[in-house]
PDB file of N, CA and C in Angstrom:
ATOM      1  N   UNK A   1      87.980  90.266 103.960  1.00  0.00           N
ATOM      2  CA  UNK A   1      89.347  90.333 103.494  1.00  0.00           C
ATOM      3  C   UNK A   1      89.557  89.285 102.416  1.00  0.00           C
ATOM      4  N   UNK A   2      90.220  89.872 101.262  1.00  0.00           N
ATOM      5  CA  UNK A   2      90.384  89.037 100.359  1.00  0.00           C
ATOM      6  C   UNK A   2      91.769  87.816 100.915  1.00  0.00           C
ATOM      7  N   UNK A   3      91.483  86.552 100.277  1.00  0.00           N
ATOM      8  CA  UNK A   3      92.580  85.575 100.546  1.00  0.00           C
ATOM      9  C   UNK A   3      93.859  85.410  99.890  1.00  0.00           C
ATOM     10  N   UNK A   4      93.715  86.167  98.852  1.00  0.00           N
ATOM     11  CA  UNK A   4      94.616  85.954  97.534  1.00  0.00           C
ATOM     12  C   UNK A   4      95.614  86.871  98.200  1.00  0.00           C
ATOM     13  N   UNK A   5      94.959  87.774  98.828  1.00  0.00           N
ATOM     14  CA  UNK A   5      96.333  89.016  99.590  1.00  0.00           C
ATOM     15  C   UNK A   5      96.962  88.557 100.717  1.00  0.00           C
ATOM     16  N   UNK A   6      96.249  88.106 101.109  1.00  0.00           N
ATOM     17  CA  UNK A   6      96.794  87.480 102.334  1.00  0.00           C
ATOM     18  C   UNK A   6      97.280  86.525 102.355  1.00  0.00           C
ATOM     19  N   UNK A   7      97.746  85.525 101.456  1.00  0.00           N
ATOM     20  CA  UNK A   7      98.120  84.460 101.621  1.00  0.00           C
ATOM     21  C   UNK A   7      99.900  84.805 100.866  1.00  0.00           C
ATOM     22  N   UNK A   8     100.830  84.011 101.619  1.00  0.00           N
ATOM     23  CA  UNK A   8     102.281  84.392 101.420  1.00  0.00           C
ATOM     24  C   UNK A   8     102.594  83.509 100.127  1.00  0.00           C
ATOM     25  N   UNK A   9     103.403  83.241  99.611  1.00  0.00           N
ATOM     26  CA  UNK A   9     103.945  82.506  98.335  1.00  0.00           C
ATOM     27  C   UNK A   9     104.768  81.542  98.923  1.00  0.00           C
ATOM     28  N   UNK A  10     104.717  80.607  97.726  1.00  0.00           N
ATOM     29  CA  UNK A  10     105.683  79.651  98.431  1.00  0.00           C
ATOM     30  C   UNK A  10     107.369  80.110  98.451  1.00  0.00           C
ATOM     31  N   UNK A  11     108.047  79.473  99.411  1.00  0.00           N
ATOM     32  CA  UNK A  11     109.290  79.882  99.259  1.00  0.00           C
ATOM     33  C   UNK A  11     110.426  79.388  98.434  1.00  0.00           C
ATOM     34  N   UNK A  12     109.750  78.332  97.747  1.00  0.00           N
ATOM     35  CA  UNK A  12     110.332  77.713  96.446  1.00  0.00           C
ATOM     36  C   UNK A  12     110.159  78.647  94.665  1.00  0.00           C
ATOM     37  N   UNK A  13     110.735  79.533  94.732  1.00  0.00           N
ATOM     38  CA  UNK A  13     110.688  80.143  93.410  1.00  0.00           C
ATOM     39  C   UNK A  13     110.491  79.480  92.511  1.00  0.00           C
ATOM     40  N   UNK A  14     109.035  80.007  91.277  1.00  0.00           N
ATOM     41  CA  UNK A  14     109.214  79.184  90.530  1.00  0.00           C
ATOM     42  C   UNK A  14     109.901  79.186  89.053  1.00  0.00           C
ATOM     43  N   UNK A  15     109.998  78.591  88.110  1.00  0.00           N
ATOM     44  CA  UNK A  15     111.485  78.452  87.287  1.00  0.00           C
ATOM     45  C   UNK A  15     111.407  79.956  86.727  1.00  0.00           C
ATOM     46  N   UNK A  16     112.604  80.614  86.707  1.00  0.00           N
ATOM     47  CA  UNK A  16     112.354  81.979  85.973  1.00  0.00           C
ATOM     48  C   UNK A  16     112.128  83.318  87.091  1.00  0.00           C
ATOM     49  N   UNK A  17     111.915  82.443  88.151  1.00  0.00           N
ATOM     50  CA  UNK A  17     111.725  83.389  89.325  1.00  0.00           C
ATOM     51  C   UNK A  17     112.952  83.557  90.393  1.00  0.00           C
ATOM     52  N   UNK A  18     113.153  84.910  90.645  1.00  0.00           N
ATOM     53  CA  UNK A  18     114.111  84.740  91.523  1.00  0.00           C
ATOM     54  C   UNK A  18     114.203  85.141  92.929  1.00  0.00           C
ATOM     55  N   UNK A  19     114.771  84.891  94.021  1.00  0.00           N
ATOM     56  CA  UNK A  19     114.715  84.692  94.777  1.00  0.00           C
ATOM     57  C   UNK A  19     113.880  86.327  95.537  1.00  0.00           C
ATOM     58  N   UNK A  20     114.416  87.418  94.858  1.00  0.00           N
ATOM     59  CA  UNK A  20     113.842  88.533  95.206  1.00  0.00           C
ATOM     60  C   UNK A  20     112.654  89.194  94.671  1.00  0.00           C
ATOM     61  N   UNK A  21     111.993  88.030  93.242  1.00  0.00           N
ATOM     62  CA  UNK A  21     110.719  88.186  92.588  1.00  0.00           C
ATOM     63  C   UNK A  21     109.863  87.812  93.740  1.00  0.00           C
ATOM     64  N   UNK A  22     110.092  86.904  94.464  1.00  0.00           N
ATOM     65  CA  UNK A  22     109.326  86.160  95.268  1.00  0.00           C
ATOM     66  C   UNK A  22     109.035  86.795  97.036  1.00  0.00           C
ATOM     67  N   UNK A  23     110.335  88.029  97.276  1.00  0.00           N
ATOM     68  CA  UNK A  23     110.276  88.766  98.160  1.00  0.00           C
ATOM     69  C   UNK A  23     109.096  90.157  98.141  1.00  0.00           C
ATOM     70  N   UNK A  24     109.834  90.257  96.974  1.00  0.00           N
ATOM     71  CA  UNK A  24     108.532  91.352  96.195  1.00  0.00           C
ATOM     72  C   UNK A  24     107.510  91.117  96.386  1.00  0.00           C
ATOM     73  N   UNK A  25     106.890  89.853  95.992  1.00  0.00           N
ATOM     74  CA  UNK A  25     105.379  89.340  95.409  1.00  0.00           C
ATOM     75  C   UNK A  25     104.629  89.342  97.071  1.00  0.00           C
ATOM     76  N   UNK A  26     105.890  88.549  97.839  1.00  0.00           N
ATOM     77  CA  UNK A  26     105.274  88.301  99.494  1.00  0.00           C
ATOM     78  C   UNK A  26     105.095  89.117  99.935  1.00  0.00           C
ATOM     79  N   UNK A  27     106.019  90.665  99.461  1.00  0.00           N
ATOM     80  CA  UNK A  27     105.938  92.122 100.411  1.00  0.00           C
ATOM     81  C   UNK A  27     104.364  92.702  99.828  1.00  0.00           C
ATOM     82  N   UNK A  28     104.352  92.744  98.473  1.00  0.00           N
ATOM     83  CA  UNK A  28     103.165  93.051  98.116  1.00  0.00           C
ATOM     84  C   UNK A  28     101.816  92.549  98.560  1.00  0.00           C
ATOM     85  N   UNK A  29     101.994  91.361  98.710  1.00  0.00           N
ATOM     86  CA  UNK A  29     100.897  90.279  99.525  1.00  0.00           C
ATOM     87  C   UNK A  29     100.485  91.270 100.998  1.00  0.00           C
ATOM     88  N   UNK A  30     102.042  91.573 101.807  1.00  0.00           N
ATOM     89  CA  UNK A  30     102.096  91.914 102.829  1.00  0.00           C
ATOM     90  C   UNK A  30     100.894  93.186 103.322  1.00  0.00           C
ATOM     91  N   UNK A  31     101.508  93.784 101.878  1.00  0.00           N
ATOM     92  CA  UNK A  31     100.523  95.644 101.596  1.00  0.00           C
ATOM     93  C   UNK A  31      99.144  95.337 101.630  1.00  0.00           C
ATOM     94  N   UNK A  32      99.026  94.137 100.978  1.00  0.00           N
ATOM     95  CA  UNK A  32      98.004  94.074 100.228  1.00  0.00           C
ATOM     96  C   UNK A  32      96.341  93.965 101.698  1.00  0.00           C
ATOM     97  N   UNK A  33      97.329  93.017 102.557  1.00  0.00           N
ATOM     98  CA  UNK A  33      96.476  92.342 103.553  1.00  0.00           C
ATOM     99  C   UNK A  33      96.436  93.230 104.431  1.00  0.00           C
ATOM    100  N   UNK A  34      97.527  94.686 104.411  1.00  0.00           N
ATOM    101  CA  UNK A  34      97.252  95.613 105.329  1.00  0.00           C
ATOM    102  C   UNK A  34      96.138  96.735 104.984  1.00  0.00           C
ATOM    103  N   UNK A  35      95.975  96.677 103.580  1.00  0.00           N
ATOM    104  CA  UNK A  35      95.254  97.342 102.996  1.00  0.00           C
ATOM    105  C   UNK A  35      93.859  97.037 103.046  1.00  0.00           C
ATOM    106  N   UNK A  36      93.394  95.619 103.251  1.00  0.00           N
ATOM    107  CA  UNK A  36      92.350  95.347 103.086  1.00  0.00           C
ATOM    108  C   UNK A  36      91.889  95.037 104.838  1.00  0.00           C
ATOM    109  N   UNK A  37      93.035  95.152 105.501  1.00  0.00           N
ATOM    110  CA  UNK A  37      92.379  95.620 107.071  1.00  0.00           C
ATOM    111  C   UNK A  37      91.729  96.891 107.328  1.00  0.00           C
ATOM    112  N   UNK A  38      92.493  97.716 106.632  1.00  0.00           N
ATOM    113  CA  UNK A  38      92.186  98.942 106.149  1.00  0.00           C
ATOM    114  C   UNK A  38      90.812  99.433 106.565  1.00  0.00           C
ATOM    115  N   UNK A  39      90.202  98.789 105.244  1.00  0.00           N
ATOM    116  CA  UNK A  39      89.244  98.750 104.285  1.00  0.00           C
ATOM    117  C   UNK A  39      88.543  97.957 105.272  1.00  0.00           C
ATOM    118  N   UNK A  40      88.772  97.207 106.030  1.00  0.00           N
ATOM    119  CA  UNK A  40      87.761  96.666 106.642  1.00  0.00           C
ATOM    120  C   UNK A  40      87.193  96.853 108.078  1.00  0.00           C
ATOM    121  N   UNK A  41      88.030  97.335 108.795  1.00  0.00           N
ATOM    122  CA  UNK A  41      88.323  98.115 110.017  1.00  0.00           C
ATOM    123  C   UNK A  41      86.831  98.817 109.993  1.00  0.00           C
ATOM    124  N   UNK A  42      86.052  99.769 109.577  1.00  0.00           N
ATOM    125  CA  UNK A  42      84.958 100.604 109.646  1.00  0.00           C
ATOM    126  C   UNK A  42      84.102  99.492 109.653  1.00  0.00           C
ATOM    127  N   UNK A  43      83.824  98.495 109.134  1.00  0.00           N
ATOM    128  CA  UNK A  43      82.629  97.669 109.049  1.00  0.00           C
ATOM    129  C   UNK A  43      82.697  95.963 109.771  1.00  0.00           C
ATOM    130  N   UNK A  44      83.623  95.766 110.384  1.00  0.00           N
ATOM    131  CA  UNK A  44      84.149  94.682 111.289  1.00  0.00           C
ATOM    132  C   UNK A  44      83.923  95.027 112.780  1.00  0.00           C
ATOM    133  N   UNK A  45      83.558  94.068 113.012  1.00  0.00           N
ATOM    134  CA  UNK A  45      83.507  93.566 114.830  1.00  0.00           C
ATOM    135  C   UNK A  45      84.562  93.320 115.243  1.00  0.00           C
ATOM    136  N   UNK A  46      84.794  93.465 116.560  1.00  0.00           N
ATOM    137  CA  UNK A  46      85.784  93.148 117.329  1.00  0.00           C
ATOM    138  C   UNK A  46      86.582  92.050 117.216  1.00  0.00           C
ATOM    139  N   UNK A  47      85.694  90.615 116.874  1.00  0.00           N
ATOM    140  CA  UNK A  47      86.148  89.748 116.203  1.00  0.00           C
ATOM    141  C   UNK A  47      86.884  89.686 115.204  1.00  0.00           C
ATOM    142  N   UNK A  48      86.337  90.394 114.322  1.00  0.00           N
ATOM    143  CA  UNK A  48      86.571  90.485 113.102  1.00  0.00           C
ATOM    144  C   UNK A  48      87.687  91.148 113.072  1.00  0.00           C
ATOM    145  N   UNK A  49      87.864  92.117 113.655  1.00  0.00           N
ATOM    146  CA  UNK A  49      89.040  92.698 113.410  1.00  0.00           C
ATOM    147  C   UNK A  49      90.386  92.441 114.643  1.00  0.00           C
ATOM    148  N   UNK A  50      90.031  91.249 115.274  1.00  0.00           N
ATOM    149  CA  UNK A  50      91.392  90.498 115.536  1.00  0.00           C
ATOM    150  C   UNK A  50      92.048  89.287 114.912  1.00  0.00           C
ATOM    151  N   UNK A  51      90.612  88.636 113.839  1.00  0.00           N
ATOM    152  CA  UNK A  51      91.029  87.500 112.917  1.00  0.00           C
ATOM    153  C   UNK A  51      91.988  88.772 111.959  1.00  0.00           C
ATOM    154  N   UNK A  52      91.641  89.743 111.466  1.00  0.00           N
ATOM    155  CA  UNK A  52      92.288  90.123 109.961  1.00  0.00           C
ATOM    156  C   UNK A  52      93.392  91.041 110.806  1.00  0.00           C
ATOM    157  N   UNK A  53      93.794  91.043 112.114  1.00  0.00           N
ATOM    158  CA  UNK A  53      95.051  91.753 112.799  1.00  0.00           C
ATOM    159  C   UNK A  53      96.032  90.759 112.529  1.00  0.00           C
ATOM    160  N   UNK A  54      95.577  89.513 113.074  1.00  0.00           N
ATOM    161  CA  UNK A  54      96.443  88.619 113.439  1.00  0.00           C
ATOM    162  C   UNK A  54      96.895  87.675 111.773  1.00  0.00           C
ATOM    163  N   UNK A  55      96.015  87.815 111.207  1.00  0.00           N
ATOM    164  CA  UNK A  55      96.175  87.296 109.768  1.00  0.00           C
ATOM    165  C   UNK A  55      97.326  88.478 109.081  1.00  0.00           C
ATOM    166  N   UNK A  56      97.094  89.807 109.202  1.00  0.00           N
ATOM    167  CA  UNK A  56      98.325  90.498 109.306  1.00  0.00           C
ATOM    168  C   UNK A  56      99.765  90.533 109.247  1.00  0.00           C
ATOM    169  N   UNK A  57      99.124  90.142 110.664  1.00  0.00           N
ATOM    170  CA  UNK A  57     100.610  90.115 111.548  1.00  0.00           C
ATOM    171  C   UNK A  57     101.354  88.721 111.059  1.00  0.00           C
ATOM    172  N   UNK A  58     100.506  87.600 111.021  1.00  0.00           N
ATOM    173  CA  UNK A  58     101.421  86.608 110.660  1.00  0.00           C
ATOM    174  C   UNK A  58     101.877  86.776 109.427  1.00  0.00           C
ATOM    175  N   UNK A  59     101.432  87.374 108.379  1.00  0.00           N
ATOM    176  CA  UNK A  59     102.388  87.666 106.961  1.00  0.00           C
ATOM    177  C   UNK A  59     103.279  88.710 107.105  1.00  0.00           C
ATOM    178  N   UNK A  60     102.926  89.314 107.760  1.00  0.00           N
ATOM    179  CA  UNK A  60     104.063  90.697 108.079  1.00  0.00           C
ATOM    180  C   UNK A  60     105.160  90.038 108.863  1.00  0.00           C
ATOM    181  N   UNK A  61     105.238  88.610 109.625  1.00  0.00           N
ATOM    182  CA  UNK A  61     106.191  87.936 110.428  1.00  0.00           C
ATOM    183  C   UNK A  61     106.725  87.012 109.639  1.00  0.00           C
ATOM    184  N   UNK A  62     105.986  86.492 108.452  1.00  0.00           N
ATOM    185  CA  UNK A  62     106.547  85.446 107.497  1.00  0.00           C
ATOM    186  C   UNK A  62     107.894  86.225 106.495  1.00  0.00           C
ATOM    187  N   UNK A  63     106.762  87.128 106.007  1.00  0.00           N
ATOM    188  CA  UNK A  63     107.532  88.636 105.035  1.00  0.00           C
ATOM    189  C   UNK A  63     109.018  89.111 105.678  1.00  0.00           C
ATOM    190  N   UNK A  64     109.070  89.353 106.940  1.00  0.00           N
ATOM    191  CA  UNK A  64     109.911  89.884 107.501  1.00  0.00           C
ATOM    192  C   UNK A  64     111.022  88.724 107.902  1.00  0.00           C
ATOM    193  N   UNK A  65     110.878  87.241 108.050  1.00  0.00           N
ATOM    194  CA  UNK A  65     111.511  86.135 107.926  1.00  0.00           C
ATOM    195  C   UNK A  65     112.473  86.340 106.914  1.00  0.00           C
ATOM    196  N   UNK A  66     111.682  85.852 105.653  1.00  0.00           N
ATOM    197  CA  UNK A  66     112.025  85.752 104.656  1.00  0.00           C
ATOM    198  C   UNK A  66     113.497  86.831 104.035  1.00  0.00           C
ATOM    199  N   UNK A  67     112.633  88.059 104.537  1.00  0.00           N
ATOM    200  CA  UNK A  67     113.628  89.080 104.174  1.00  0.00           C
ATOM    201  C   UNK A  67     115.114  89.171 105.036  1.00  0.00           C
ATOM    202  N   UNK A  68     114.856  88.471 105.972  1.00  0.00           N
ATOM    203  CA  UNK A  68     116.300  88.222 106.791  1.00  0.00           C
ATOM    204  C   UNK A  68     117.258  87.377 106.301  1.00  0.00           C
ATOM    205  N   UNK A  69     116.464  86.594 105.971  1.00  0.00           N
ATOM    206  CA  UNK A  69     116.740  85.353 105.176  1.00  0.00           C
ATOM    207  C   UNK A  69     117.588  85.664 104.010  1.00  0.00           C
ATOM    208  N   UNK A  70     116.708  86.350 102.824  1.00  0.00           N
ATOM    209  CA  UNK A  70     117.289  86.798 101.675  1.00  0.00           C
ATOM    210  C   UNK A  70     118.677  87.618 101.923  1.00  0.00           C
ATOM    211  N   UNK A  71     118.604  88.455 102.587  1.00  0.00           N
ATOM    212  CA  UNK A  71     119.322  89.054 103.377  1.00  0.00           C
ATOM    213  C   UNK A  71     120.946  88.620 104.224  1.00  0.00           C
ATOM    214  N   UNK A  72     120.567  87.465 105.152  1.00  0.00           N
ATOM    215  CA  UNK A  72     121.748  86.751 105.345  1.00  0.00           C
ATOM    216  C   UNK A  72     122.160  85.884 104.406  1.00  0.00           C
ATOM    217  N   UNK A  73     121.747  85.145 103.252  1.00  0.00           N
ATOM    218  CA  UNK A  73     121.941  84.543 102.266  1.00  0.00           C
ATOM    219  C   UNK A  73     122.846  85.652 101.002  1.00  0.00           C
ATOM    220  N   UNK A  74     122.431  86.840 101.050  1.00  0.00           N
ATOM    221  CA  UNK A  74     122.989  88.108 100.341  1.00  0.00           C
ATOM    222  C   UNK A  74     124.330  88.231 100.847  1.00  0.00           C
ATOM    223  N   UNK A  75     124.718  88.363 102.314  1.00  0.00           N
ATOM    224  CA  UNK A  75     125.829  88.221 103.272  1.00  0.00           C
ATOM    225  C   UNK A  75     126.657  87.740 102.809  1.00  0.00           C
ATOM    226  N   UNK A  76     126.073  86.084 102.816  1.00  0.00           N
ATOM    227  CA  UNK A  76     127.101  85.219 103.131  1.00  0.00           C
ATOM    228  C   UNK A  76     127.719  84.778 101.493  1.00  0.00           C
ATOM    229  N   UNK A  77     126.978  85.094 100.547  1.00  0.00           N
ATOM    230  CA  UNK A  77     127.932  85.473  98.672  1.00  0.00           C
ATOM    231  C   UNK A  77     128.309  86.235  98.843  1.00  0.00           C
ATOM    232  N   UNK A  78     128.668  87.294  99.292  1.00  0.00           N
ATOM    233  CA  UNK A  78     129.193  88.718  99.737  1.00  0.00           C
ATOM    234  C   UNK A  78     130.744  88.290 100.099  1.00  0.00           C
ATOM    235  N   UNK A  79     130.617  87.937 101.563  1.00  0.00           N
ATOM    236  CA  UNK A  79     131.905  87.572 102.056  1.00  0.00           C
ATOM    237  C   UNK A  79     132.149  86.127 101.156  1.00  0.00           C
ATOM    238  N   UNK A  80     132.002  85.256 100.647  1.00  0.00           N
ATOM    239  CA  UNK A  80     132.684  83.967 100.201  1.00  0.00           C
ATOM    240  C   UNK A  80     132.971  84.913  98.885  1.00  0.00           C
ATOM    241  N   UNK A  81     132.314  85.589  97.921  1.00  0.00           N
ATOM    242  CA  UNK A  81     133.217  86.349  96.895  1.00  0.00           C
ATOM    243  C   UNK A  81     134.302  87.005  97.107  1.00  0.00           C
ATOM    244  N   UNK A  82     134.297  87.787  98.532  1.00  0.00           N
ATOM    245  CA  UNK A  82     135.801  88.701  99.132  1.00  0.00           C
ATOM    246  C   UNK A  82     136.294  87.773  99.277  1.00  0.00           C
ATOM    247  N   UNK A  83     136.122  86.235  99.938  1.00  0.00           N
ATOM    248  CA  UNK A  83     137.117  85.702 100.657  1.00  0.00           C
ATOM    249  C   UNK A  83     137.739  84.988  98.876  1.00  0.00           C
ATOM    250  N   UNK A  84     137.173  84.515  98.139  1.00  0.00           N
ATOM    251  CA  UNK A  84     137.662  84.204  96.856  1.00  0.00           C
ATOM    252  C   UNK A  84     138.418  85.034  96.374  1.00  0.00           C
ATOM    253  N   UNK A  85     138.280  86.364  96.170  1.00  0.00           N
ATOM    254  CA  UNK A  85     139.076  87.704  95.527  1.00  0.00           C
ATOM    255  C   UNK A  85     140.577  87.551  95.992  1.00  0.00           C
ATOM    256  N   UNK A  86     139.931  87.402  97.646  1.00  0.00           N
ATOM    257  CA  UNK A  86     141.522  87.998  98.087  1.00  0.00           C
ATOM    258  C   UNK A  86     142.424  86.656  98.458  1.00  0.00           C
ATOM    259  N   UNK A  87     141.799  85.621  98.167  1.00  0.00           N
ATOM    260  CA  UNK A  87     142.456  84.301  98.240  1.00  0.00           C
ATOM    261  C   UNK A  87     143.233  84.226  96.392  1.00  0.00           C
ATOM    262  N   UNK A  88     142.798  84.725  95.237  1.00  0.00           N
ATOM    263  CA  UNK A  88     142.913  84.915  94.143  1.00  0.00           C
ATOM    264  C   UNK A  88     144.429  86.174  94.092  1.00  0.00           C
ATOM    265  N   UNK A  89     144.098  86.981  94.575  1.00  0.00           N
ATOM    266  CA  UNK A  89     145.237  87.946  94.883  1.00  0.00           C
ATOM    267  C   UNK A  89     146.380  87.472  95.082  1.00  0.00           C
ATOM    268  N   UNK A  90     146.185  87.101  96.085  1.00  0.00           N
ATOM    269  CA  UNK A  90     147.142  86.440  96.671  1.00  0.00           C
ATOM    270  C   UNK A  90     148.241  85.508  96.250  1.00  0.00           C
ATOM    271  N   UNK A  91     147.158  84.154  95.421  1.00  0.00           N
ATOM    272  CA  UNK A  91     147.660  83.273  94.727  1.00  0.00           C
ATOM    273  C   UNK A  91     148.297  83.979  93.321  1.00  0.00           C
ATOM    274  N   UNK A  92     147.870  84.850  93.017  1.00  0.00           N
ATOM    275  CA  UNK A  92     148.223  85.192  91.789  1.00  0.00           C
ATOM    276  C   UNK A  92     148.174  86.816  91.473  1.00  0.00           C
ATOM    277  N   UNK A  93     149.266  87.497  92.557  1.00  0.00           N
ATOM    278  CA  UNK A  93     149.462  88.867  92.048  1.00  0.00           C
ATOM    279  C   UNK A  93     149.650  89.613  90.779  1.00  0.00           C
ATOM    280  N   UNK A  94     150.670  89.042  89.912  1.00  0.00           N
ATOM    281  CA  UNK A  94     150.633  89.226  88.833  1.00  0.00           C
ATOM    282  C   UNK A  94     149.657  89.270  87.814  1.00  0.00           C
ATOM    283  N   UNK A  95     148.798  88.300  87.978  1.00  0.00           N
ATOM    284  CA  UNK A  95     147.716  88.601  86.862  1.00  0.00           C
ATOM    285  C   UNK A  95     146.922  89.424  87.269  1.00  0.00           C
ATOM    286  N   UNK A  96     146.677  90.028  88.590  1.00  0.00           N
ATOM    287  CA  UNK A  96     145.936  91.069  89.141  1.00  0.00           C
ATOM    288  C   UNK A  96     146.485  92.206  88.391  1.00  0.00           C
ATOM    289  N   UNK A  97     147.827  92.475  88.900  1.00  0.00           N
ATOM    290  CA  UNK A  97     148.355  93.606  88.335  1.00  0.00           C
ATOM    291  C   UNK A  97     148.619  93.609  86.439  1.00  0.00           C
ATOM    292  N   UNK A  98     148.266  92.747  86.244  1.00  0.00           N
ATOM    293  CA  UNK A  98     148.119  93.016  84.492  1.00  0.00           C
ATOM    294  C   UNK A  98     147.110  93.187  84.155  1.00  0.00           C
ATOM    295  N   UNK A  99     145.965  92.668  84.955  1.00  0.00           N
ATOM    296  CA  UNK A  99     144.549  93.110  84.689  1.00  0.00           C
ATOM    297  C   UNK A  99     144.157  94.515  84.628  1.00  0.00           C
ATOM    298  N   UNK A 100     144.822  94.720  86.157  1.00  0.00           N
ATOM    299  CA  UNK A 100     144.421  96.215  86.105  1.00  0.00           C
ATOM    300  C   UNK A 100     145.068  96.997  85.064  1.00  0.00           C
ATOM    301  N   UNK A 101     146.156  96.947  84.811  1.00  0.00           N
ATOM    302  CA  UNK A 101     147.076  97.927  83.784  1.00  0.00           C
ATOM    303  C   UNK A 101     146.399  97.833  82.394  1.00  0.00           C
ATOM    304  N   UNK A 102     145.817  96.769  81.929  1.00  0.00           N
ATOM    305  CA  UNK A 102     144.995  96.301  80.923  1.00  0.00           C
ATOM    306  C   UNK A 102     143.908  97.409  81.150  1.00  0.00           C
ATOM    307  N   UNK A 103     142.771  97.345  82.010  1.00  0.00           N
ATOM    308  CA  UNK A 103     141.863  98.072  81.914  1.00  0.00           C
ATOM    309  C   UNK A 103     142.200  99.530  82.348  1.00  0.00           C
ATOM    310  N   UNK A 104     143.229 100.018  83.040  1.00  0.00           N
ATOM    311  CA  UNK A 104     143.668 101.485  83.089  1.00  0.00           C
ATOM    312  C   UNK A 104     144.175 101.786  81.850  1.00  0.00           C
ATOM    313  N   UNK A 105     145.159 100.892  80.783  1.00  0.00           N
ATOM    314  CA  UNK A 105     145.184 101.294  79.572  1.00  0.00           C
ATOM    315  C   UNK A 105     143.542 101.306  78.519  1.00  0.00           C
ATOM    316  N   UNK A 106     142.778 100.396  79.166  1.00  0.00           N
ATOM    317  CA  UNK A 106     141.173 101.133  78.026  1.00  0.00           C
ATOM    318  C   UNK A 106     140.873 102.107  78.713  1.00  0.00           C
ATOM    319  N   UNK A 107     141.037 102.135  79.761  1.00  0.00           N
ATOM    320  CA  UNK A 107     139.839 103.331  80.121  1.00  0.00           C
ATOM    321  C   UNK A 107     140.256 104.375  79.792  1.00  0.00           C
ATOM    322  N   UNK A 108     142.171 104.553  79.225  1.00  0.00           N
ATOM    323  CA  UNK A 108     142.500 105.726  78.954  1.00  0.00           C
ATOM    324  C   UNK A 108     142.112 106.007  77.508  1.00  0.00           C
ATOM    325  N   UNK A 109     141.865 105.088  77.045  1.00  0.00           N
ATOM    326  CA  UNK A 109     141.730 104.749  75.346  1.00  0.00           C
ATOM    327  C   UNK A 109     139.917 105.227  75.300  1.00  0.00           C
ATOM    328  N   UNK A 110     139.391 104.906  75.961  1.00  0.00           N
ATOM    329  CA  UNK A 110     138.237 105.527  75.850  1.00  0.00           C
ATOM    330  C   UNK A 110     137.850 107.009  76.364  1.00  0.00           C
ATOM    331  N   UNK A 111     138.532 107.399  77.119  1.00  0.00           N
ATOM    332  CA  UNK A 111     138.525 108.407  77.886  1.00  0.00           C
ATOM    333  C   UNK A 111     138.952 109.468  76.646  1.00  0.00           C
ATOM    334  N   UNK A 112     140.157 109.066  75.945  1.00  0.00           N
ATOM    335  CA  UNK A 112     140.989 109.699  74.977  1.00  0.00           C
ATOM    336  C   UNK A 112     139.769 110.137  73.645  1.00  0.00           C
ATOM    337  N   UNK A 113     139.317 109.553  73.460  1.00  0.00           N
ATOM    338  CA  UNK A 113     138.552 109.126  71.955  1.00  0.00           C
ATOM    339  C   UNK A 113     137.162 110.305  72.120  1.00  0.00           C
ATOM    340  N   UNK A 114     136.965 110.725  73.199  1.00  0.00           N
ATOM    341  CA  UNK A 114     135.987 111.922  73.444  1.00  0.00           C
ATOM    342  C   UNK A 114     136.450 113.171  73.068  1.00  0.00           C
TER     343      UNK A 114
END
């Protein structure tokens, strides 16, 4: 089994990288190490093929971390943007409602121009 597949990334993105480049790269890692169990399964010993199960399994448990991770981190900008919106509303109905009338007057202006 190759190592380069099997081995997870760090969880520090690096500059230019983002948080879901790095989910990608680990999921691919993930394929990668299942693939080469694969591949190795016909010509491995018993041994052998509980080192490259368990080498597996622990990236498929890191991978699957991570993605919870990304995941509840996705959540929780989710709700603090609603809770901003509607704390914004609130404070300031009026400019809501001019906003919108603003962009219902373009969209009619574009809509029109077809």
């Amino acid at each position: 089994m190759s190592t380069e597949s099997s081995t997870i990334s760090s969880t520090i993105p690096a500059s230019g990288e983002s948080r879901k480049d790095v989910f990608v790269k680990d999921l691919k890692g993930v394929v990668g190490s299942a693939d080469d169990l694969i591949t190795d399964m016909a010509q491995t010993t018993a041994e052998g093929y509980a080192a490259a199960r368990s080498t597996v399994q622990g990236a498929m448990g890191e991978a699957r971390s991570r993605y919870d991770d990304v995941r509840r981190r996705a959540l929780h900008q989710a709700h603090c943007a609603t809770e901003a919106t509607q704390t914004y509303m609130r404070e300031k109905p009026w400019h809501v409602l001019a906003g919108a009338a603003v962009l219902g007057f373009l969209a009619g202006v574009f809509i029109n121009r077809r």
